[in-house]
Structures are given as C-alpha cells and as structure tokens.
N, C-alpha and C. Protein backbone atom coordinates (compact mmCIF):
# COMPACT_ATOMS: atom_id res chain seq x y z
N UNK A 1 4.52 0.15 16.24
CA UNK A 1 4.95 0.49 14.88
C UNK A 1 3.83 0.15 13.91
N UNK A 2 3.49 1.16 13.25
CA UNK A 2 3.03 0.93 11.70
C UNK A 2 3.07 0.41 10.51
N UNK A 3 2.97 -0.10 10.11
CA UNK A 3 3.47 -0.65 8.66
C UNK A 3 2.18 -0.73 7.58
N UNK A 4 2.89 -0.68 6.38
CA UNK A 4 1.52 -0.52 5.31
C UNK A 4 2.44 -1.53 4.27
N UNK A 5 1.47 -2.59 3.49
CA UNK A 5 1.75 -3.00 2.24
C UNK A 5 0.52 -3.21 0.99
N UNK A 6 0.98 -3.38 -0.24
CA UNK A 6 -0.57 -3.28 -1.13
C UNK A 6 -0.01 -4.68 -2.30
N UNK A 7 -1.40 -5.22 -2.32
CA UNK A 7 -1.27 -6.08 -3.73
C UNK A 7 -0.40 -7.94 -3.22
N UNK A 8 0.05 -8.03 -2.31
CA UNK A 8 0.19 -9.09 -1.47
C UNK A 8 -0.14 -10.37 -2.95
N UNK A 9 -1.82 -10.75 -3.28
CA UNK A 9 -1.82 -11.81 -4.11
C UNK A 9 -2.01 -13.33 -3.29
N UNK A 10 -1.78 -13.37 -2.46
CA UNK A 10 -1.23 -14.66 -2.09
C UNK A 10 -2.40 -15.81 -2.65
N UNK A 11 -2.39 -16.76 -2.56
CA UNK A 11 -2.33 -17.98 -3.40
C UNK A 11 -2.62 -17.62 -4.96
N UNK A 12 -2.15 -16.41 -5.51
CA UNK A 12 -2.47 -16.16 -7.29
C UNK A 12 -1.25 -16.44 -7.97
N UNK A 13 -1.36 -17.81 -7.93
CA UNK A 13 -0.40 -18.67 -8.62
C UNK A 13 -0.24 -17.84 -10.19
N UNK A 14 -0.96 -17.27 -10.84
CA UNK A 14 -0.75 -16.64 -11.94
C UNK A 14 0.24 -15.76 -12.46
N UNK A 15 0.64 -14.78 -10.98
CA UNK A 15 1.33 -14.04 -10.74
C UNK A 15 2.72 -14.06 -11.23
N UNK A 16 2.87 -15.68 -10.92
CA UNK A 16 4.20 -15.98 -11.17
C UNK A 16 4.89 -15.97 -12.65
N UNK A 17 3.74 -16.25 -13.79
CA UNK A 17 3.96 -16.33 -15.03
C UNK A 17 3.95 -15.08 -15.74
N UNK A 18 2.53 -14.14 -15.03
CA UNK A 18 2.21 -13.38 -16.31
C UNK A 18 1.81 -12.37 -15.38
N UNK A 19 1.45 -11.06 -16.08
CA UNK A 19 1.94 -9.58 -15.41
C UNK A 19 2.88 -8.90 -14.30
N UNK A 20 3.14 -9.79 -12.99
CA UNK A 20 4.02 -9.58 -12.20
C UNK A 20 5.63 -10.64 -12.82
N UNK A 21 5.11 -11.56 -12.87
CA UNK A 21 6.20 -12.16 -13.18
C UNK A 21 7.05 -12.68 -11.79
N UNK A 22 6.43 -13.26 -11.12
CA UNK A 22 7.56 -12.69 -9.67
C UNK A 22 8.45 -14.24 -9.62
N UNK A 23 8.09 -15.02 -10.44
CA UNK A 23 9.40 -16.17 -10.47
C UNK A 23 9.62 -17.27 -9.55
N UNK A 24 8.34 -17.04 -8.38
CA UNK A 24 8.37 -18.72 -7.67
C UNK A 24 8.25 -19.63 -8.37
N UNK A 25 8.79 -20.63 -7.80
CA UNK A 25 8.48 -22.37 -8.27
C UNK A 25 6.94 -22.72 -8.62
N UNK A 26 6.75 -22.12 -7.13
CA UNK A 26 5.15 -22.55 -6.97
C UNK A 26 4.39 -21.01 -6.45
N UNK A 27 3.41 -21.25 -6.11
CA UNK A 27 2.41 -20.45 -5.27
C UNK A 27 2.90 -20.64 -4.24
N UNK A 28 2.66 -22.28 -3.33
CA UNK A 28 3.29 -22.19 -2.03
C UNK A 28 4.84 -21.87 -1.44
N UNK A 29 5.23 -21.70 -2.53
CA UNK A 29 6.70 -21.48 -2.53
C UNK A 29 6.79 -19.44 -2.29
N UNK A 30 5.86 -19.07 -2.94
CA UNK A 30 5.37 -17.67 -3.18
C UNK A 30 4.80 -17.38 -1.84
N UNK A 31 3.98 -18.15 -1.30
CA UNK A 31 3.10 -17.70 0.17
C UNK A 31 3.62 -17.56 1.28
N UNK A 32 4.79 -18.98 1.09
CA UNK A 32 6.12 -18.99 2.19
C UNK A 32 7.01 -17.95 2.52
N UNK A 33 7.33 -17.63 1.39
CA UNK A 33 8.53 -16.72 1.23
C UNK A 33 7.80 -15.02 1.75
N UNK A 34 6.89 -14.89 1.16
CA UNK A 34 5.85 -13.40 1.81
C UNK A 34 5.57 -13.43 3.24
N UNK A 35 5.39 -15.06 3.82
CA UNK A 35 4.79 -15.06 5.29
C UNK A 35 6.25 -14.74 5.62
N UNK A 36 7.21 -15.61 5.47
CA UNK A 36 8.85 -14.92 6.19
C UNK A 36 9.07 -14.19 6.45
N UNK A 37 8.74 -13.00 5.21
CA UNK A 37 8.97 -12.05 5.01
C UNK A 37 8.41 -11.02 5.65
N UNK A 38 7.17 -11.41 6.10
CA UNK A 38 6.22 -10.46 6.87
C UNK A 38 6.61 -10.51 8.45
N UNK A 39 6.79 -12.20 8.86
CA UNK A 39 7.47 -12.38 10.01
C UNK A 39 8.38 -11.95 10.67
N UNK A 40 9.64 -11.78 9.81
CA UNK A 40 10.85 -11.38 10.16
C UNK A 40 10.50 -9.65 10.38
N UNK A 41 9.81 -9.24 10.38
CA UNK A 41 9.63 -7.59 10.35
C UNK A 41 8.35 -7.06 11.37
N UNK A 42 7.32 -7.84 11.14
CA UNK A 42 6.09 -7.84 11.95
C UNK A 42 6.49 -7.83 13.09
N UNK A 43 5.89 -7.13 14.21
CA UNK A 43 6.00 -8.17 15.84
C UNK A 43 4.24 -8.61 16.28
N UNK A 44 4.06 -8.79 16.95
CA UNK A 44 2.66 -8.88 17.60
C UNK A 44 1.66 -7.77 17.68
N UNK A 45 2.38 -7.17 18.67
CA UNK A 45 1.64 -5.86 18.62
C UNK A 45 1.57 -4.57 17.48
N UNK A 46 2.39 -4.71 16.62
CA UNK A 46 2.75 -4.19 15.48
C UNK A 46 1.32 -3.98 14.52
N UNK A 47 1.05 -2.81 14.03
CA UNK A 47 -0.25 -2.51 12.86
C UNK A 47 0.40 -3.09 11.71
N UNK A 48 -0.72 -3.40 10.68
CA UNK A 48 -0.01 -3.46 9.05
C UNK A 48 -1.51 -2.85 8.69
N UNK A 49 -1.31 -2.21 7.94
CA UNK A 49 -2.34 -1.76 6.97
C UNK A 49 -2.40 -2.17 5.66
N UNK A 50 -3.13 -3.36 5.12
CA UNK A 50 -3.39 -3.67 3.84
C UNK A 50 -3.99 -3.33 2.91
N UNK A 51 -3.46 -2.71 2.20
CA UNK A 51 -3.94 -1.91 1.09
C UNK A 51 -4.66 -2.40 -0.27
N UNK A 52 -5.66 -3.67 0.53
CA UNK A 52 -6.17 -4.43 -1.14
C UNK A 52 -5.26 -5.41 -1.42
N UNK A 53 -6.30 -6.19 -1.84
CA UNK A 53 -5.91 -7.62 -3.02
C UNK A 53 -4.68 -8.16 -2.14
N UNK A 54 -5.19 -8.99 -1.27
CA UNK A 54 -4.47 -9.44 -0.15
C UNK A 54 -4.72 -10.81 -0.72
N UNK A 55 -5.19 -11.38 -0.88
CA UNK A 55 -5.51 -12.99 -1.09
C UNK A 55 -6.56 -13.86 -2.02
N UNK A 56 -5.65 -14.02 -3.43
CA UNK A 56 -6.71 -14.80 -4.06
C UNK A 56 -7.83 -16.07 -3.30
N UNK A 57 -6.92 -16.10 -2.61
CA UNK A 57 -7.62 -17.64 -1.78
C UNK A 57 -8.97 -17.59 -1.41
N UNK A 58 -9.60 -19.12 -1.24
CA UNK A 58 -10.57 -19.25 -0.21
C UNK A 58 -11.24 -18.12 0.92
N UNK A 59 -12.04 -18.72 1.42
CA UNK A 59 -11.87 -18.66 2.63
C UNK A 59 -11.30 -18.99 3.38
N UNK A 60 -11.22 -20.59 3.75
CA UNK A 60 -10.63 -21.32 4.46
C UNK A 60 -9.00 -21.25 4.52
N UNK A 61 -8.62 -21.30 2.90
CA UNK A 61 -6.96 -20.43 2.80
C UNK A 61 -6.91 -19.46 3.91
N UNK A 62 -7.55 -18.49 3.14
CA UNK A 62 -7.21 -17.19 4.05
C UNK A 62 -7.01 -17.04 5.36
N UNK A 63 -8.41 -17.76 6.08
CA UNK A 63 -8.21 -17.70 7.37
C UNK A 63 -6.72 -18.25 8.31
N UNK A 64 -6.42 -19.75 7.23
CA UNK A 64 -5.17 -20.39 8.29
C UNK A 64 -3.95 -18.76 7.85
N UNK A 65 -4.19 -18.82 6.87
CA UNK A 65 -3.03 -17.48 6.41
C UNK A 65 -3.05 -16.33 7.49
N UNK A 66 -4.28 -15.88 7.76
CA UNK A 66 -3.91 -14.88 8.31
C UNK A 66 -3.81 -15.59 10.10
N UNK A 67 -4.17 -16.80 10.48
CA UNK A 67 -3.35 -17.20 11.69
C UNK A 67 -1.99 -17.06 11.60
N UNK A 68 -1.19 -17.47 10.61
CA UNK A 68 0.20 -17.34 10.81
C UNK A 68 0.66 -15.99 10.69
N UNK A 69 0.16 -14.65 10.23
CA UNK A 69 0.62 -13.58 9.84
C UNK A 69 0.59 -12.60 11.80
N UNK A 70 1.91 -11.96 11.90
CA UNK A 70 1.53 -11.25 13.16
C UNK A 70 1.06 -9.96 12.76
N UNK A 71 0.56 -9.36 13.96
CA UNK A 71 0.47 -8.13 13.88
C UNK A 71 -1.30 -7.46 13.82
N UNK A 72 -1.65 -6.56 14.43
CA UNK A 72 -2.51 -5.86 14.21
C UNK A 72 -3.32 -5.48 13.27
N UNK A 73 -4.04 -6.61 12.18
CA UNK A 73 -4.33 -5.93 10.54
C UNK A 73 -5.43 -5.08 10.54
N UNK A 74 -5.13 -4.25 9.83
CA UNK A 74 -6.45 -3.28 9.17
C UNK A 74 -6.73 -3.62 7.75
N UNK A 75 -7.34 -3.63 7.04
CA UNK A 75 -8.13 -3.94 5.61
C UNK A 75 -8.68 -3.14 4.74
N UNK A 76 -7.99 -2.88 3.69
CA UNK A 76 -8.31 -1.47 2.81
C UNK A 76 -8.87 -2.44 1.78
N UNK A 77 -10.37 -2.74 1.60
CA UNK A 77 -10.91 -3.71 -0.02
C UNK A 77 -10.14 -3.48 -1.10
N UNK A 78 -9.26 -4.64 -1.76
CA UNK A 78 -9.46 -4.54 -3.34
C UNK A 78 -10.05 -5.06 -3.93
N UNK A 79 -10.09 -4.90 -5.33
CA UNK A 79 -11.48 -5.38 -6.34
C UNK A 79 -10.87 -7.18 -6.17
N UNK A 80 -9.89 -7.68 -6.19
CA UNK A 80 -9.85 -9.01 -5.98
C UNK A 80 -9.89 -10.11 -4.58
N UNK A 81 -10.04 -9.24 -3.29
CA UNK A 81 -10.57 -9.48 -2.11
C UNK A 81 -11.70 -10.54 -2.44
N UNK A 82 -11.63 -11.13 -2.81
CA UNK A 82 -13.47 -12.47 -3.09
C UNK A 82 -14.16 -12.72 -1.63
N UNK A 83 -12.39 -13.12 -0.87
CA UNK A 83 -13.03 -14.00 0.51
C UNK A 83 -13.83 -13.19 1.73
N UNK A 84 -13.94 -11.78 1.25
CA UNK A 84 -14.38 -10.80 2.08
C UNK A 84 -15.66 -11.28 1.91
N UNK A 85 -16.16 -11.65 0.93
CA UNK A 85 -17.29 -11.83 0.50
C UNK A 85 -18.44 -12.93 1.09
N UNK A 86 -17.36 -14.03 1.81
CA UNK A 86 -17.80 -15.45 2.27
C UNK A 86 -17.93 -15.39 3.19
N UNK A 87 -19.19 -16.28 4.12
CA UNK A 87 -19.61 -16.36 5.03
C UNK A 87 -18.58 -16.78 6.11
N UNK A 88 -17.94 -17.83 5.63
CA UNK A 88 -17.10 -18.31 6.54
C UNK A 88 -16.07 -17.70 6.59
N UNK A 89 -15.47 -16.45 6.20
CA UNK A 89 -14.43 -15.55 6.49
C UNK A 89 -14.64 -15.32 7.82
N UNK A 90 -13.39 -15.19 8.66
CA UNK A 90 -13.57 -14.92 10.13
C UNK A 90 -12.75 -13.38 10.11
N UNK A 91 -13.94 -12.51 10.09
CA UNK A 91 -13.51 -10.73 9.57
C UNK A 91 -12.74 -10.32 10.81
N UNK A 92 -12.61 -11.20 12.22
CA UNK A 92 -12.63 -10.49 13.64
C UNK A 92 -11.38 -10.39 13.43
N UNK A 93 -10.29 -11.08 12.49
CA UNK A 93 -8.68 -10.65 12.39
C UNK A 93 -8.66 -9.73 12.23
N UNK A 94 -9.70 -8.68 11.41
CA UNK A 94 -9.18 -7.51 11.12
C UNK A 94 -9.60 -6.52 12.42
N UNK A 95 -9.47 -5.47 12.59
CA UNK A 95 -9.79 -4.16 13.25
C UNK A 95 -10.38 -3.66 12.41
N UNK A 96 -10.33 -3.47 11.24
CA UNK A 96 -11.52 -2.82 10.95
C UNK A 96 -11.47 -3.02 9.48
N UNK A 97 -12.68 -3.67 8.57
CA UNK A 97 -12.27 -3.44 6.83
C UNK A 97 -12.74 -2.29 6.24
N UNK A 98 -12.68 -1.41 5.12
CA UNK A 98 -12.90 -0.40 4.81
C UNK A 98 -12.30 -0.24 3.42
N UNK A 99 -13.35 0.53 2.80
CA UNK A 99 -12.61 0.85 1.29
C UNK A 99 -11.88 1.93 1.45
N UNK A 100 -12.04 2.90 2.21
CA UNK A 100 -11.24 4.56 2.10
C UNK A 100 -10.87 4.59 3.80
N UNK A 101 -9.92 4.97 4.30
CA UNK A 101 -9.74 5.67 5.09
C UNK A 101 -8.61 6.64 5.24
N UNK A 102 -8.81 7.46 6.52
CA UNK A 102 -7.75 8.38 6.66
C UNK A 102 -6.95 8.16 8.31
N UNK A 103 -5.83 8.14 8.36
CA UNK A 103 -5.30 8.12 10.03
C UNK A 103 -4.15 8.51 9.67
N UNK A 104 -3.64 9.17 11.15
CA UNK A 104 -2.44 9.80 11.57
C UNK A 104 -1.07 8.82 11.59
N UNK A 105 -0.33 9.46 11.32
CA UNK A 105 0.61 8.73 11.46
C UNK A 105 2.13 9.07 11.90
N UNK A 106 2.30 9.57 13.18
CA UNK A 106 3.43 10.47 13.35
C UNK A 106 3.28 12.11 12.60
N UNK A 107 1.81 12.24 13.16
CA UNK A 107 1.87 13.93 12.56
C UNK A 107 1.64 14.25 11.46
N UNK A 108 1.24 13.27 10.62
CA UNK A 108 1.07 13.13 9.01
C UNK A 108 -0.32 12.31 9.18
N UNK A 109 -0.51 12.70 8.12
CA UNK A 109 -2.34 12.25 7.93
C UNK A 109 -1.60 10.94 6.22
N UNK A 110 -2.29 10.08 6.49
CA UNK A 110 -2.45 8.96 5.55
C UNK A 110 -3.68 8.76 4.61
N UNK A 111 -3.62 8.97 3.53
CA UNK A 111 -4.77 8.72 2.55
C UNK A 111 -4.93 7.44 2.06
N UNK A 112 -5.77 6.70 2.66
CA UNK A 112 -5.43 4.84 2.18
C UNK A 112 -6.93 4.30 1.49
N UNK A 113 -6.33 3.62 0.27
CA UNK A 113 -7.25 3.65 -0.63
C UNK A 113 -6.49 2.63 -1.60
N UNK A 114 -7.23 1.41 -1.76
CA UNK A 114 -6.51 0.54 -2.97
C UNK A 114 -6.46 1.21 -3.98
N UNK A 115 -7.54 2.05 -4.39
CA UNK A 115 -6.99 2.60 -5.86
C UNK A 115 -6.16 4.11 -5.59
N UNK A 116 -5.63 4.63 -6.47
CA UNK A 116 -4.99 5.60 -6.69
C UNK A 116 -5.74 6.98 -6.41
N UNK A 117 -5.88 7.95 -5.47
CA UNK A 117 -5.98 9.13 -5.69
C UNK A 117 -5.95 10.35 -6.20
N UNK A 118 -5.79 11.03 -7.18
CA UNK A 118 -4.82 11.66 -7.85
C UNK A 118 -4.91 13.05 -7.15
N UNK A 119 -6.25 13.59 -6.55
CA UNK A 119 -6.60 14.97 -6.02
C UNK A 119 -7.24 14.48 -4.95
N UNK A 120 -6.17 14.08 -3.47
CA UNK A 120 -7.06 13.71 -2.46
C UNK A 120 -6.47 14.67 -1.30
N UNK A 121 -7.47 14.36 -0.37
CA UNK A 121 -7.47 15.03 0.90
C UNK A 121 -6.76 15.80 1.62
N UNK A 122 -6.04 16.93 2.03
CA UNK A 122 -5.07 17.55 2.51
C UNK A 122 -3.79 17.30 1.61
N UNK A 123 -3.66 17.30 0.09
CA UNK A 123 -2.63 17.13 -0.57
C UNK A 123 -1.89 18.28 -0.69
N UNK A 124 -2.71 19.67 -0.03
CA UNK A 124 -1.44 20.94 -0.27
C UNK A 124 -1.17 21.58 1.19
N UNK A 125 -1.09 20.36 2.09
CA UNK A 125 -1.00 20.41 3.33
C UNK A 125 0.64 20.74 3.87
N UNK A 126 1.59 21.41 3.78
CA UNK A 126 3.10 21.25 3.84
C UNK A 126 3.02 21.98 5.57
N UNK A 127 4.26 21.49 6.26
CA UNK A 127 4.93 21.30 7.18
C UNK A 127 5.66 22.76 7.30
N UNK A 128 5.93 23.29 8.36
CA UNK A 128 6.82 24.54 8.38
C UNK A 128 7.78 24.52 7.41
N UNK A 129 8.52 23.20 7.35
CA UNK A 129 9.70 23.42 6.43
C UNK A 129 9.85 22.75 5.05
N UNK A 130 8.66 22.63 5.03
CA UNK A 130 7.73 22.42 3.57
C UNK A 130 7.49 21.07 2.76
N UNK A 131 7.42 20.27 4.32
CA UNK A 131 7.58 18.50 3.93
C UNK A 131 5.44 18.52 3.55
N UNK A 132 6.03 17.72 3.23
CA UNK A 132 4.11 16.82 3.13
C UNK A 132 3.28 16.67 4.28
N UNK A 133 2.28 17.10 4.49
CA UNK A 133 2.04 16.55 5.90
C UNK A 133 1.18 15.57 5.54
N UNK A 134 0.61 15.22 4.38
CA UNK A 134 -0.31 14.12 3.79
C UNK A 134 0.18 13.63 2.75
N UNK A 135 0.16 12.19 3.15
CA UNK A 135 0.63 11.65 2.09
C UNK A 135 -0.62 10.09 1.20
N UNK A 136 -0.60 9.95 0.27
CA UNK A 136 -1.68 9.23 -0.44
C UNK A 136 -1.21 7.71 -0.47
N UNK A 137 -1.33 6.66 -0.28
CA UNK A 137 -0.79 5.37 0.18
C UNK A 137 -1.78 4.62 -0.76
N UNK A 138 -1.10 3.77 -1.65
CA UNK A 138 -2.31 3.07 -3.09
C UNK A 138 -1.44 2.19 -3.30
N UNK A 139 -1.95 0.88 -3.86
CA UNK A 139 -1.86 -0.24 -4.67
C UNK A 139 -2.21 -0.54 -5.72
N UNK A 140 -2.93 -1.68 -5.94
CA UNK A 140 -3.47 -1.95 -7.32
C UNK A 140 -3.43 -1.96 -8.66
N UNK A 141 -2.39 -0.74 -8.90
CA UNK A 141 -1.66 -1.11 -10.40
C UNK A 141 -0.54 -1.85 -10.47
N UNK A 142 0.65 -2.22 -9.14
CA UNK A 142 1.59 -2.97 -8.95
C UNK A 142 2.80 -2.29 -10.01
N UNK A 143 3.73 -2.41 -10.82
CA UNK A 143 4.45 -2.22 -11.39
C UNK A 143 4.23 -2.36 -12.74
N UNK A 144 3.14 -1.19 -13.47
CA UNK A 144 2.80 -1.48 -14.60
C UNK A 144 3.09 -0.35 -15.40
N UNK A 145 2.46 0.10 -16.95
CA UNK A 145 2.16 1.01 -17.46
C UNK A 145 1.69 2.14 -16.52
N UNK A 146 0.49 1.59 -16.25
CA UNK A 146 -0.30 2.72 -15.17
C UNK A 146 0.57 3.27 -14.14
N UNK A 147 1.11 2.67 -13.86
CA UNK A 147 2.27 3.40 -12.74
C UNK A 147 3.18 4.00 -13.26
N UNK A 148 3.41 3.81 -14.37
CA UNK A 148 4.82 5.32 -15.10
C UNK A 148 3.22 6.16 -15.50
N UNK A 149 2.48 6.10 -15.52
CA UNK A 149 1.23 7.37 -15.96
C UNK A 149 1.55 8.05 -14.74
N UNK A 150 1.31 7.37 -13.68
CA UNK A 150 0.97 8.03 -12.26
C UNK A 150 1.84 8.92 -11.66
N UNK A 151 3.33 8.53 -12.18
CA UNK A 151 4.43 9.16 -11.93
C UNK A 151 4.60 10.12 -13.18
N UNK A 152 3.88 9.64 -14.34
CA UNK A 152 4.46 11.45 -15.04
C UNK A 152 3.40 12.67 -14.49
N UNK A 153 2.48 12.28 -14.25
CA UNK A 153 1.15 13.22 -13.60
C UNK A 153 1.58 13.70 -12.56
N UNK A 154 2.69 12.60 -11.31
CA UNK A 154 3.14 13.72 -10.52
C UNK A 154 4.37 14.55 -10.81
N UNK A 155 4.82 14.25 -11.87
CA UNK A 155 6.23 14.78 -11.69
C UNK A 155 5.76 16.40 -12.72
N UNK A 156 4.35 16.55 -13.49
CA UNK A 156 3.57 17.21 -13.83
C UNK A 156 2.94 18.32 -12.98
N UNK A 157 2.47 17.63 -12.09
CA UNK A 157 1.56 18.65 -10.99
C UNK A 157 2.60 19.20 -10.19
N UNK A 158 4.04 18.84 -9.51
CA UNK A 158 5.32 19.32 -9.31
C UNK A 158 5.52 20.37 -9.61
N UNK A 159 5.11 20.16 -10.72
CA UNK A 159 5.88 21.67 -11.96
C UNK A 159 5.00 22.39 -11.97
N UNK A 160 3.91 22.00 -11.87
CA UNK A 160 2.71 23.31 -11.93
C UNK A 160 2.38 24.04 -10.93
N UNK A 161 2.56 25.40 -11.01
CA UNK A 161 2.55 26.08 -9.85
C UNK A 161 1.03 27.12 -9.53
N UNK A 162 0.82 27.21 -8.25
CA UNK A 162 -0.42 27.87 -8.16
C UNK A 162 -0.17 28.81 -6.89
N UNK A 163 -1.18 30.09 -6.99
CA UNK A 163 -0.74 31.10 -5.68
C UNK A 163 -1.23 30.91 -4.60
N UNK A 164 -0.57 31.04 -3.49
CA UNK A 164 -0.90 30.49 -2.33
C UNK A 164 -1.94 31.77 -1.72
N UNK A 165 -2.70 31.75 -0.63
CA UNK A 165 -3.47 32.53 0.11
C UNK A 165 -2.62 33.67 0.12
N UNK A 166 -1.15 34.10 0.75
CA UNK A 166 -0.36 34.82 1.01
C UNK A 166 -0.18 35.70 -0.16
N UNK A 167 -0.44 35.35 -1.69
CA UNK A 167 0.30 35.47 -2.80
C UNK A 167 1.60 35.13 -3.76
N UNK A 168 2.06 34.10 -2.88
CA UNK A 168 3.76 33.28 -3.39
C UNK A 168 2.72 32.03 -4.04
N UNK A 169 3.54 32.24 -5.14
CA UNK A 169 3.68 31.35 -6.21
C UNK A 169 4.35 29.93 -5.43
N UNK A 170 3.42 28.53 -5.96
CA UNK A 170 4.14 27.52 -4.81
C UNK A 170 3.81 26.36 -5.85
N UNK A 171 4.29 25.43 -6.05
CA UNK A 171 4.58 24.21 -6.56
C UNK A 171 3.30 22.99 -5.95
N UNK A 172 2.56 22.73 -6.99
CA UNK A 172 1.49 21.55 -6.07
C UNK A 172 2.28 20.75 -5.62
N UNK A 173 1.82 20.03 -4.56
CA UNK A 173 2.56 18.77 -3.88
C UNK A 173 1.72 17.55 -4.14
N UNK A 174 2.63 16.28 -4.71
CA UNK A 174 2.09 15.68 -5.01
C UNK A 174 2.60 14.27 -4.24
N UNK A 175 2.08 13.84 -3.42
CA UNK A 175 2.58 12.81 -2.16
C UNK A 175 1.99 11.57 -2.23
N UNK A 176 2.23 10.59 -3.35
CA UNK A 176 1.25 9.64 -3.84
C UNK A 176 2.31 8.08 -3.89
N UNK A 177 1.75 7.21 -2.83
CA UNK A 177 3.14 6.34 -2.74
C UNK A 177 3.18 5.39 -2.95
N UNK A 178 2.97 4.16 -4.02
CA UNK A 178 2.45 2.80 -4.47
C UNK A 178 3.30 1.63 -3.46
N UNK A 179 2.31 1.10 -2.48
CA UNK A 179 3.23 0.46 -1.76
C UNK A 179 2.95 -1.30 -2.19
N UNK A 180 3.39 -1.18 -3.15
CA UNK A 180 3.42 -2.33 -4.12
C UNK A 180 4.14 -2.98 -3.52
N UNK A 181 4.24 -4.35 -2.74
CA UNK A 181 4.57 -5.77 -2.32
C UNK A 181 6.07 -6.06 -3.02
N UNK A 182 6.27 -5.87 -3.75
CA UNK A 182 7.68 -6.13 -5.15
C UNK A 182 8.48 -4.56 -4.76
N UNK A 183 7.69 -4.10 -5.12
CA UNK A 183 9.13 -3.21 -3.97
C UNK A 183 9.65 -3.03 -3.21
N UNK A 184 9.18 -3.58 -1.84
CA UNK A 184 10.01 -3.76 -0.90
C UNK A 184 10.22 -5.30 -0.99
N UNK A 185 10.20 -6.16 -1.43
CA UNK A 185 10.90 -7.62 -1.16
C UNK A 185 9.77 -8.26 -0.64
N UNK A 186 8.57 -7.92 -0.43
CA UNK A 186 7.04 -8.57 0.12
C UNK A 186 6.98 -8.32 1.72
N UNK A 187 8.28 -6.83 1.83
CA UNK A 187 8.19 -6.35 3.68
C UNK A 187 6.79 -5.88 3.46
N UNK A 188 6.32 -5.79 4.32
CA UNK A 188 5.84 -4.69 5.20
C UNK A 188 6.39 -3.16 5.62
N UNK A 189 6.34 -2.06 5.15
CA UNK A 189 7.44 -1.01 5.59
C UNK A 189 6.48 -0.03 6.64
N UNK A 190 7.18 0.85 6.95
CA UNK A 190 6.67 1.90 8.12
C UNK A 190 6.49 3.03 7.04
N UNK A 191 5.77 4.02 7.24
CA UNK A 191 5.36 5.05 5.98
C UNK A 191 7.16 5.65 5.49
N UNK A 192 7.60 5.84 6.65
CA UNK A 192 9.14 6.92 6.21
C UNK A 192 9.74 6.02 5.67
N UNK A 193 9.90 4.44 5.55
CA UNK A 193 10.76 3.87 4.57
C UNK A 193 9.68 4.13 3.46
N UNK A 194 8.59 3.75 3.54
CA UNK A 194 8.07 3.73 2.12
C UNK A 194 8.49 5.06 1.27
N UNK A 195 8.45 6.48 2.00
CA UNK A 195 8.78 7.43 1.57
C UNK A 195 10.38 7.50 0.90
N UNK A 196 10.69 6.98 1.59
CA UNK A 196 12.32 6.83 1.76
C UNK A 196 12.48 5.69 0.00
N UNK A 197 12.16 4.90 -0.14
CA UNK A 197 12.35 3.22 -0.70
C UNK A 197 11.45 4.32 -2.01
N UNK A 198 10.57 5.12 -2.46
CA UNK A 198 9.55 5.54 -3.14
C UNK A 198 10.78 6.61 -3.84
N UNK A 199 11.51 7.44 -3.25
CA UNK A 199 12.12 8.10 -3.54
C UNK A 199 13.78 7.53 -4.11
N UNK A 200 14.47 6.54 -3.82
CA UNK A 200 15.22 5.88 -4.37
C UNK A 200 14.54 4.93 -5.40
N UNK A 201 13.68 4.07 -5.74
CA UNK A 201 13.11 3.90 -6.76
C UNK A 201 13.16 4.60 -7.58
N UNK A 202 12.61 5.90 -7.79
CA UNK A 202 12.54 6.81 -9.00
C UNK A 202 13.86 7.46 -9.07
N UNK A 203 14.92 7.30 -8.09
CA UNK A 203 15.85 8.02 -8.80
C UNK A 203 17.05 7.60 -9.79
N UNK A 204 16.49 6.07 -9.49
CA UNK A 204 17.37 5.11 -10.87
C UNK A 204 17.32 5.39 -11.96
C-alpha cells in the first residue's frame, strides 16, 4: 500500500500558536500524537510519500523520529526540510529524496511536488469513462488563503472549456490534491482516500 502526506512540521512547536493553530500542549505532545497516528495506519512494508516540510528538527531529532516511523519513505524537499542539509542526517531511511517526481499509482500517474502545480504533466489525461488519470499531489500552503486561491483557479479551469483533437468541446481537468497533514487527522492516506477526503472537504 501507498500512502502520501504533506507539511507533517514535527518538532515546530510554533505551529501550535500561530498559522496552523493545531492546539497541542506541547510540541512533544504534537510529535506523539502524529507518530500514533502514522503507526496505527502504516505497516512495515507499506510506502509513504512525503510531500515536504517533514521536520523542523535537528538532525539528530529527525533521525530517532524517523526510527520510530514505519514504512517505506520517499522524500519530496520542502523549503523548511533544514536537516536534509546536515551531515549527520542518515538519508539511507529514505529510498529516494527528490524535489519533483512522477509514479504510478494503480493506473494513475502522480504529480508530487511540495509546491503546487497549477499546469502539470498529463493534466488532460481522462480515463474511458472520464476519471483523471493524473492527478497533482502538493503541500506547503497547509490550510490557508492560498489554498481557497488554488481552489477558485480550479473550480475556474472546470468551467473553461477547450476542443478536443476529435472536435467536442470538453471541460479542463483540474486534479490538484493538498494532502495537508490537518486534513486527514496527521494519517497518512492512500491516493483514493485522499481523492475521496479532497472531495468531501469542499463539499461543506
């Protein structure tokens, strides 16, 4: 199984006060509750794909952190990643770090990228019965302003229609999925909940 999450934070005790707001006691109270959380869902053999800004911490933080975390990690850089930076980071947890990539995912191609995409890769890619076959997977704005921008731009490009090769008039597709940490409860999800959890979000 797959799983993708973005914006994690862990030891950014700041978090708790000001822009997220997320209301731990503490930081370690904050780190606990995310490792649970990752636990109870993770297995061993299990992928997670991190989508950026995984850990204010250390080095040395980081490393015991990511001993306790299960699962298979991959590493998408965000601009607040520091410990990527340090010698004593032990990178061999990951499979692989990377600012951009692309992989399959049950027949669907994944666009993974801490920042936002707005016109990326196979975005007018649809399925016989006219699902997405690519979908854009981002973090980094978390639950802000910028993220109601991101959502009127798609609910924009939706509406705007362009002619297909055939000549039918067709609706851009716009498949762009903020897998912001605070929306799922600090899970880890598999892309079809995120799709799934992305689409009940906006319909509140």
């Amino acid at each position: 199984m797959r799983y993708y999450i973005a914006d994690c934070h862990f030891f950014h005790e700041a978090l708790n006060e000001k822009m997220d707001k997320r209301g731990f006691e503490s930081v370690q109270a904050m780190n606990e509750y995310m490792i649970e959380k990752w636990n109870q869902k993770v297995r061993r053999n299990d992928e997670v794909v991190i989508l950026g800004d995984f850990s204010w911490g250390n080095a040395e933080e980081t490393n015991d952190l990511l001993d306790r975390l299960h699962g298979k990690l991959y590493m998408i850089r965000g601009n607040h990643d520091y410990f990527l930076q340090k010698s004593d980071f032990r990178a061999e947890r990951f499979v692989w770090i990377k600012s951009y990539a692309e992989m399959q995912d049950n027949q669907r191609k994944v666009i993974l990228c801490h920042y936002p995409v707005m016109c990326y890769n196979g975005q007018y890619r649809l399925d016989r019965k006219g699902n997405p076959r690519t979908y854009m997977l981002y973090g980094h704005v978390h639950d802000t302003m910028d993220q109601r921008l991101l959502e009127q731009f798609q609910e924009i490009t939706k509406r705007t229609t362009v002619q297909s090769p055939d000549g039918e008039e067709r609706p851009i597709p716009s498949s762009m999925i903020n897998c912001f940490c605070m929306y799922s409860d600090y899970t880890p999800l598999t892309l079809d909940e995120w799709i799934a959890l992305d689409r009940e979000r906006r319909s509140i």
